[in-house]
Each structure stands twice: as structure tokens, then as C-alpha cells.
N, C-alpha and C. Protein backbone atom coordinates (compact mmCIF):
# COMPACT_ATOMS: atom_id res chain seq x y z
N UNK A 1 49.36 -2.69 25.81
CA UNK A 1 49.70 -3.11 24.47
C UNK A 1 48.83 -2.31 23.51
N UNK A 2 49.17 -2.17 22.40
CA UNK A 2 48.46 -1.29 21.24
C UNK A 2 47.50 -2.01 20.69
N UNK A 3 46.77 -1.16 20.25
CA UNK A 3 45.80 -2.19 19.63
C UNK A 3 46.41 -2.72 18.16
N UNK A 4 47.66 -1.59 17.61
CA UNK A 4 48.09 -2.74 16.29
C UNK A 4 48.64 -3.82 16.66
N UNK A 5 49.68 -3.96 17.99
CA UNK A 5 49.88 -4.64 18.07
C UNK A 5 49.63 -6.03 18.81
N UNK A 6 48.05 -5.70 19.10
CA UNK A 6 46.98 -7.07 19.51
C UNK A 6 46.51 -6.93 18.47
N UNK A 7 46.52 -6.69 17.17
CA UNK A 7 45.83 -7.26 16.27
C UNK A 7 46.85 -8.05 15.35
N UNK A 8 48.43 -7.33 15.59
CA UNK A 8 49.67 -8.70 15.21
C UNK A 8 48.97 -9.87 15.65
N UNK A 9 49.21 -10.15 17.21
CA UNK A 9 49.32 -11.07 18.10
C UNK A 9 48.17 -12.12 17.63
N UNK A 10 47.19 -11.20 17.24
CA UNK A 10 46.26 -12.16 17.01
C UNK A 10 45.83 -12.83 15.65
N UNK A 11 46.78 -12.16 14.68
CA UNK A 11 46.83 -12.28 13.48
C UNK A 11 47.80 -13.94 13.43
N UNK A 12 48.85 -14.15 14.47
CA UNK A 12 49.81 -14.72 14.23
C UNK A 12 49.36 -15.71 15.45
N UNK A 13 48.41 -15.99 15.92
CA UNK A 13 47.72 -17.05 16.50
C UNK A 13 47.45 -17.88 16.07
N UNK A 14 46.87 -17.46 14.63
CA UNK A 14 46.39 -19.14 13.79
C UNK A 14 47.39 -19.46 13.17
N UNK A 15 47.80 -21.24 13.19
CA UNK A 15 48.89 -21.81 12.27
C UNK A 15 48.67 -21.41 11.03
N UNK A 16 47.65 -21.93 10.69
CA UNK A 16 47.59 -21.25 9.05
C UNK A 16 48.23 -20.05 8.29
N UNK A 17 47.73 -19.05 9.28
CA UNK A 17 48.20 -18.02 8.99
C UNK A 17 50.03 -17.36 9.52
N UNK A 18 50.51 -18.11 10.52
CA UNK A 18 51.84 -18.39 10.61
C UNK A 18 52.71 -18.72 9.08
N UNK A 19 51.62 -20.29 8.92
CA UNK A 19 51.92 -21.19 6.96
C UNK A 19 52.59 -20.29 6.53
N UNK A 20 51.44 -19.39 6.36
CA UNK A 20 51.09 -18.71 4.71
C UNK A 20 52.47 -17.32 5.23
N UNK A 21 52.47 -17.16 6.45
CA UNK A 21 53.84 -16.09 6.43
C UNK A 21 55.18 -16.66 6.27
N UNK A 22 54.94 -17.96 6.46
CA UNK A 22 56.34 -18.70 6.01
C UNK A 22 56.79 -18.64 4.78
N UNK A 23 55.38 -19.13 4.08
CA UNK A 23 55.50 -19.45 2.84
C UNK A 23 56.00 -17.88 1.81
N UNK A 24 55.81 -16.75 2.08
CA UNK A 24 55.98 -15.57 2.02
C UNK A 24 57.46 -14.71 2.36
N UNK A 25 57.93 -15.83 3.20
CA UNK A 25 59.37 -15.08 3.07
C UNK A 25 60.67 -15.73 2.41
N UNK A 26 60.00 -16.51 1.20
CA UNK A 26 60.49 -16.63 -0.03
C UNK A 26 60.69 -15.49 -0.75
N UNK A 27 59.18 -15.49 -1.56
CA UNK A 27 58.61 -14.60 -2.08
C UNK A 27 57.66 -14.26 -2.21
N UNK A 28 56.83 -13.23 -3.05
CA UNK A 28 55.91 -12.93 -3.04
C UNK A 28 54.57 -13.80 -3.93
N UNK A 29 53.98 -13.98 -3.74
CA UNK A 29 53.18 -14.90 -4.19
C UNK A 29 51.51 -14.45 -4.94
N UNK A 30 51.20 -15.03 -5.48
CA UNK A 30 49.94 -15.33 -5.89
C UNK A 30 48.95 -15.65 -4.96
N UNK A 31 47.19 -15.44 -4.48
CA UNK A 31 47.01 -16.14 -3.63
C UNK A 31 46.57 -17.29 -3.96
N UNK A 32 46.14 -17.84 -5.14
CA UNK A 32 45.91 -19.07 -6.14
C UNK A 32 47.59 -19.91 -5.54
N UNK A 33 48.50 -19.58 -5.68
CA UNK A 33 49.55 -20.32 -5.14
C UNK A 33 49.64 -20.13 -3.20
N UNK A 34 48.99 -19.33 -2.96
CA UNK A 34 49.44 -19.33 -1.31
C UNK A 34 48.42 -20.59 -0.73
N UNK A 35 46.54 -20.84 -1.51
CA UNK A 35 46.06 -21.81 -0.97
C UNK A 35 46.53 -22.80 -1.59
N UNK A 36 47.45 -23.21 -2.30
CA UNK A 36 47.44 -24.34 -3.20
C UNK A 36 48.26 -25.54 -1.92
N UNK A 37 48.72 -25.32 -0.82
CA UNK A 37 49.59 -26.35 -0.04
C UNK A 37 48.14 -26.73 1.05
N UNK A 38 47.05 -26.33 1.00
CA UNK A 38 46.00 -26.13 2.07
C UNK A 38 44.62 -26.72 1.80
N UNK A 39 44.66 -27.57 2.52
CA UNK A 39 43.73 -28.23 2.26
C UNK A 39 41.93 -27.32 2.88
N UNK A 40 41.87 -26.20 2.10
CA UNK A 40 40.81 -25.67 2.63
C UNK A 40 40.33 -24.66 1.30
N UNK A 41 39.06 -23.83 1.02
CA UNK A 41 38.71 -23.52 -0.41
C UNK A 41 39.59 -22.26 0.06
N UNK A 42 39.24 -21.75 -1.59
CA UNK A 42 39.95 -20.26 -1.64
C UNK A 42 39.70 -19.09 -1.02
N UNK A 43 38.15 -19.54 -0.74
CA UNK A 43 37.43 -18.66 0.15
C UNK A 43 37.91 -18.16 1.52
N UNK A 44 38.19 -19.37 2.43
CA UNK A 44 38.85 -19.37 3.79
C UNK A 44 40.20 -18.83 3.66
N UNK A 45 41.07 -19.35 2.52
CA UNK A 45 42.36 -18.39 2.36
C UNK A 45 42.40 -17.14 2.15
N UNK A 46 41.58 -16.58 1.94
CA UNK A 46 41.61 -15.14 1.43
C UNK A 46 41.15 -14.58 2.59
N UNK A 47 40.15 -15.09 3.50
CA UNK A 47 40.01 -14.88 5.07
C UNK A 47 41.28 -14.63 5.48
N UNK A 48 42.22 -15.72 5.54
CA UNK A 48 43.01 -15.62 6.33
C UNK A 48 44.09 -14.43 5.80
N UNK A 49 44.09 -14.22 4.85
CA UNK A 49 45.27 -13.30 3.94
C UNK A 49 44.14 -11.75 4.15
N UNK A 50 43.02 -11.94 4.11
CA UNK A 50 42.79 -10.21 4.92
C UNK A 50 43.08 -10.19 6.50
N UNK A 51 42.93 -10.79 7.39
CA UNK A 51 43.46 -10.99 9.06
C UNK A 51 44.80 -10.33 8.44
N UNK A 52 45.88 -10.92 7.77
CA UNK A 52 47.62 -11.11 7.74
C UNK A 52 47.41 -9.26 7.33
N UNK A 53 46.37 -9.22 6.33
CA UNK A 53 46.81 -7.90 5.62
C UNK A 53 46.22 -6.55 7.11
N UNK A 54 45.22 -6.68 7.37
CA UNK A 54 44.74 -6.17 8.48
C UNK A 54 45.21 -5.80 9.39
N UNK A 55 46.44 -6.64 9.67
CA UNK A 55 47.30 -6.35 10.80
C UNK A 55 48.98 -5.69 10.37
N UNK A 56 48.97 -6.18 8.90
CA UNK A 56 49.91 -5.05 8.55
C UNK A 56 50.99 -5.81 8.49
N UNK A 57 50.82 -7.44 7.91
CA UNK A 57 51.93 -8.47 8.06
C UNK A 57 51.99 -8.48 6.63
N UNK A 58 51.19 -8.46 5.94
CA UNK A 58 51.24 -8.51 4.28
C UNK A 58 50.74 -7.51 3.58
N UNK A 59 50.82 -7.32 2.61
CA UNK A 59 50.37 -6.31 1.57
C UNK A 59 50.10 -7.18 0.01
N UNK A 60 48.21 -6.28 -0.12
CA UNK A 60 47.89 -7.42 -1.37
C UNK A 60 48.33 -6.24 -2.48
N UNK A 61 48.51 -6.84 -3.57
CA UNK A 61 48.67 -5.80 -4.95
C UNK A 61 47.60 -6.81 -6.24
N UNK A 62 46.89 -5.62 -6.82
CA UNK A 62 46.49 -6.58 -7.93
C UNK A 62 47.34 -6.11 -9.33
N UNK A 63 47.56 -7.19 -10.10
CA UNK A 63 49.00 -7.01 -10.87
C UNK A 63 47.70 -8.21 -12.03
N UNK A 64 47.29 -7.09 -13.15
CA UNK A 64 46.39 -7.75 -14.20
C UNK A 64 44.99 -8.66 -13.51
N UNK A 65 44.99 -9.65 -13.51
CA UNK A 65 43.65 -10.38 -13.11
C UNK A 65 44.14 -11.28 -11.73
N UNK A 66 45.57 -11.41 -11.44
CA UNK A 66 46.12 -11.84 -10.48
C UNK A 66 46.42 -11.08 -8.72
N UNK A 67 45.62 -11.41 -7.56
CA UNK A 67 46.01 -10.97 -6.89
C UNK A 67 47.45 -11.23 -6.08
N UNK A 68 48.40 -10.69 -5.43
CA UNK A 68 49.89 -11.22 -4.99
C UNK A 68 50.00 -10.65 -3.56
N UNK A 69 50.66 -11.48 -3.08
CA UNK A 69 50.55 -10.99 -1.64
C UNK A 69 51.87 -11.55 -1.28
N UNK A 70 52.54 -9.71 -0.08
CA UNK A 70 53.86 -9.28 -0.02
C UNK A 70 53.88 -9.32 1.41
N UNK A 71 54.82 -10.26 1.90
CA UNK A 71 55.40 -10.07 3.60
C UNK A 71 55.70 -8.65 3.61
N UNK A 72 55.25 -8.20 4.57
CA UNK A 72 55.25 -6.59 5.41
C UNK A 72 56.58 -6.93 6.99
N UNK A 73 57.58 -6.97 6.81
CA UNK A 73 58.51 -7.03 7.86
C UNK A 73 58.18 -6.32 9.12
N UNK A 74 57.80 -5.08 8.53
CA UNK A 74 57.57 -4.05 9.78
C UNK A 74 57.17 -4.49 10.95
N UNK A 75 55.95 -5.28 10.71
CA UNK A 75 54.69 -5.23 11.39
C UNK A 75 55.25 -6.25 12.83
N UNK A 76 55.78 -7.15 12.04
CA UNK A 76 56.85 -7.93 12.91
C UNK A 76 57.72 -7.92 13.87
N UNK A 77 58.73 -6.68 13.33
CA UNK A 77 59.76 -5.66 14.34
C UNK A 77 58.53 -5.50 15.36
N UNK A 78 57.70 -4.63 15.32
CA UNK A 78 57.34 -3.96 15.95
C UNK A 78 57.11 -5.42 17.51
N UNK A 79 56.43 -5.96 17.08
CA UNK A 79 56.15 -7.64 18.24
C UNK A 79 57.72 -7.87 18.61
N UNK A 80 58.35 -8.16 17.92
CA UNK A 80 59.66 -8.48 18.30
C UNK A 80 60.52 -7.51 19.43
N UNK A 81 60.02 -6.55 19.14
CA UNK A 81 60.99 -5.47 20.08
C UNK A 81 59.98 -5.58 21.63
N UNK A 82 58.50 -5.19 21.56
CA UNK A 82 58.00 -5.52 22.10
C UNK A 82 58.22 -6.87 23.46
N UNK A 83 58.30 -8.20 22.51
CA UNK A 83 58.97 -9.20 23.21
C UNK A 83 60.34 -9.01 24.48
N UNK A 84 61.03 -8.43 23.46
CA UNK A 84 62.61 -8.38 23.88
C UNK A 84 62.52 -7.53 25.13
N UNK A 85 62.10 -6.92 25.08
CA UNK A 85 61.53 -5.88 26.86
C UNK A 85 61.26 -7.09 28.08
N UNK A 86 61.00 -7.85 27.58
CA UNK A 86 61.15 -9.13 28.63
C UNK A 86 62.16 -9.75 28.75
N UNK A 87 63.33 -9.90 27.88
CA UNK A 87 64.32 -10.06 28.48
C UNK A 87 64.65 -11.65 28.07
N UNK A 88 63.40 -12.15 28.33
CA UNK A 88 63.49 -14.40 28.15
C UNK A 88 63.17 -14.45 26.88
N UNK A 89 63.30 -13.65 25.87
CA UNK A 89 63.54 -14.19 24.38
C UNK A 89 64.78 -14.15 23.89
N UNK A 90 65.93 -14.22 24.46
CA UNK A 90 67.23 -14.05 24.09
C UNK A 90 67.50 -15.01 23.01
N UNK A 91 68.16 -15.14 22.49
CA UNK A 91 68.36 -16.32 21.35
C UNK A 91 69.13 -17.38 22.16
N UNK A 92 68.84 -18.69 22.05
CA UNK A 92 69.26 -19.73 22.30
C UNK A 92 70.35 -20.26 21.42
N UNK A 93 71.49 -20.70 22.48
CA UNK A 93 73.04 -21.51 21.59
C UNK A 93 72.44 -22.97 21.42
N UNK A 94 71.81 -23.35 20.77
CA UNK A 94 71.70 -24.41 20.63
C UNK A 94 73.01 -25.61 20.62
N UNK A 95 74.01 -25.25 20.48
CA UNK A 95 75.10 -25.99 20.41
C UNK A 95 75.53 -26.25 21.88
N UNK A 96 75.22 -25.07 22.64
CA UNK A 96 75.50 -25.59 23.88
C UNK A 96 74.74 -26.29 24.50
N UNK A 97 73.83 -26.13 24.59
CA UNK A 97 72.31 -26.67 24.86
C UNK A 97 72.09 -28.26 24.90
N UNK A 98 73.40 -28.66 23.31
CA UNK A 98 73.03 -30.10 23.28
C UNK A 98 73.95 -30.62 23.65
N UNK A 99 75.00 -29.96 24.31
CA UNK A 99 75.96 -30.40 24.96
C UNK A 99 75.78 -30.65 26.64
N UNK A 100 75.07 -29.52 27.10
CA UNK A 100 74.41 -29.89 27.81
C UNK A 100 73.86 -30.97 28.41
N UNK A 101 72.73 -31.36 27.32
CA UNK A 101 71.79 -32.37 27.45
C UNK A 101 72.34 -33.58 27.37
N UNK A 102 73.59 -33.99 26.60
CA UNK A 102 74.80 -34.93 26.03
C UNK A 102 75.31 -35.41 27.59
N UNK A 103 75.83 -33.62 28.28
CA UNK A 103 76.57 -34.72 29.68
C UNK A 103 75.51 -34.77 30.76
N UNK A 104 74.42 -34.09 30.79
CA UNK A 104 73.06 -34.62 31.78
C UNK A 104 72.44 -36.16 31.68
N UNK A 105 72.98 -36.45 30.04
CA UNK A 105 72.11 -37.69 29.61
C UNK A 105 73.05 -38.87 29.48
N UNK A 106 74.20 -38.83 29.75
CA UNK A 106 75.19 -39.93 29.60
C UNK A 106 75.24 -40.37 31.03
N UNK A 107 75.46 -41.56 30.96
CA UNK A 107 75.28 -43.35 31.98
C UNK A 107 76.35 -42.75 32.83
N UNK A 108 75.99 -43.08 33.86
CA UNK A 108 77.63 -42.89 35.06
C UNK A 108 78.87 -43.62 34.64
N UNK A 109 79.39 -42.84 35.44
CA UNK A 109 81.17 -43.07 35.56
C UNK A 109 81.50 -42.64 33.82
N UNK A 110 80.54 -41.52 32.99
CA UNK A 110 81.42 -41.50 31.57
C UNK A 110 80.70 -42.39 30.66
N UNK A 111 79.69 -43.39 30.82
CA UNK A 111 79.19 -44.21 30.05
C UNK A 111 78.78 -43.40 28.64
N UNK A 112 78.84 -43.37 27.75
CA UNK A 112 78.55 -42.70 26.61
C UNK A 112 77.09 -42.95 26.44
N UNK A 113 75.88 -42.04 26.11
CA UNK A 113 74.75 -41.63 26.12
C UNK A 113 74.68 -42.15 24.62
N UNK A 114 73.42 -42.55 24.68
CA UNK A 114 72.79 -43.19 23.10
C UNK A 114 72.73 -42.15 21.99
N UNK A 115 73.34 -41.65 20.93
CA UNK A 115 72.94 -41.42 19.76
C UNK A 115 71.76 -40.99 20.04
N UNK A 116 71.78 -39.60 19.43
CA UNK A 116 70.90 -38.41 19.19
C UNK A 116 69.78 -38.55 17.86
N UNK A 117 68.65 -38.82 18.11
CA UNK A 117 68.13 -38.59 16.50
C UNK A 117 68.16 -37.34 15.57
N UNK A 118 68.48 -38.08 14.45
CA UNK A 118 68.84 -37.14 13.96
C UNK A 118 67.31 -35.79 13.75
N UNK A 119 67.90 -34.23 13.87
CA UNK A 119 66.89 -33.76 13.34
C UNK A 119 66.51 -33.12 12.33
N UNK A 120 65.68 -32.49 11.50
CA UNK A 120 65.34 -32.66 10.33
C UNK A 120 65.61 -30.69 10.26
């Protein structure tokens, strides 16, 4: 493996820093708005937003007295393709899946299976 791309891998280890790439493929953001959902100072966010930038998942710009920080797609492909060489990341039919689970999980002789919670 490359070393950029163990420094993805390891970039995208911490939830936090997962968050804050979520939160990013909206749009581009402020980092005054990226810690604002986080219960941690500004200090530790900006930790975590040099790791994201470091590895080439974001890009900071300073735009007047405001810093903003931009999802980097690339960096991503690159893990993703990576992955797919294995073959067991295929995308999942979820529709079949719960159909599946529907006639694995229903009562003999046809008994109809309890109502699914709903998910969110």
C-alpha cells in the first residue's frame, strides 16, 4: 500500500473526522461552522481538519479573515479503487436483501413475519 494511501486510511479512521467529511459533501464550509456540531474546542478541530487536509481529503483556502475547507474527491477514488481489487465491496441490493431476510424470518407453513422497524 502507498504511503498516501495509509495516510487516507488513517485519516478516515477517526469518526470525527469521517463527521466533518460528511458534513463537507454539502458544501464547503467555514471551520468556525465545521466545529460548531462538536462538542470539542476549535483547537482539536483544526487538528482534525489538518490530518483530512494532509492526506489530501480536503483543501483549506483563506477567503478574508475566514478559513473554508473543500472536500478533495480524489483522494477518495484513489481508496475506493484500491478496495474494489478485492472484489467483497460490490454494492449491496438492499431490496433483495430484505426480502431475503422477510422469507428467512417468517413463522412456518407461510406465517407472516412481524413488521419491520421502520428505518431512519
Amino acid at each position: 500500500m502507498s504511503d498516501s494511501l495509509s495516510t487516507v486510511f488513517a485519516a478516515l479512521a477517526d469518526p470525527t473526522r469521517r463527521a466533518i467529511l460528511s458534513m463537507l459533501l454539502e458544501d464547503d464550509m467555514a471551520v468556525t461552522d465545521v466545529a460548531q456540531p462538536f462538542e470539542m474546542s476549535l483547537a482539536a478541530i483544526s487538528k482534525h481538519l489538518a490530518v483530512l487536509a494532509e492526506a489530501g481529503l480536503i483543501s483549506r483556502e483563506k477567503r478574508g479573515r475566514v478559513i473554508w475547507c473543500k472536500l478533495e474527491p480524489d483522494a477518495l477514488r484513489q481508496a475506493s479503487v484500491w478496495m474494489q481489487g478485492f472484489g467483497q465491496f460490490e454494492p449491496v441490493d438492499l431490496d433483495a436483501f430484505e426480502r431475503f431476510l422477510e422469507r428467512e424470518l417468517s413463522g412456518p407453513e407461510g406465517e407472516e413475519a412481524p413488521p419491520s422497524p421502520e428505518v431512519p
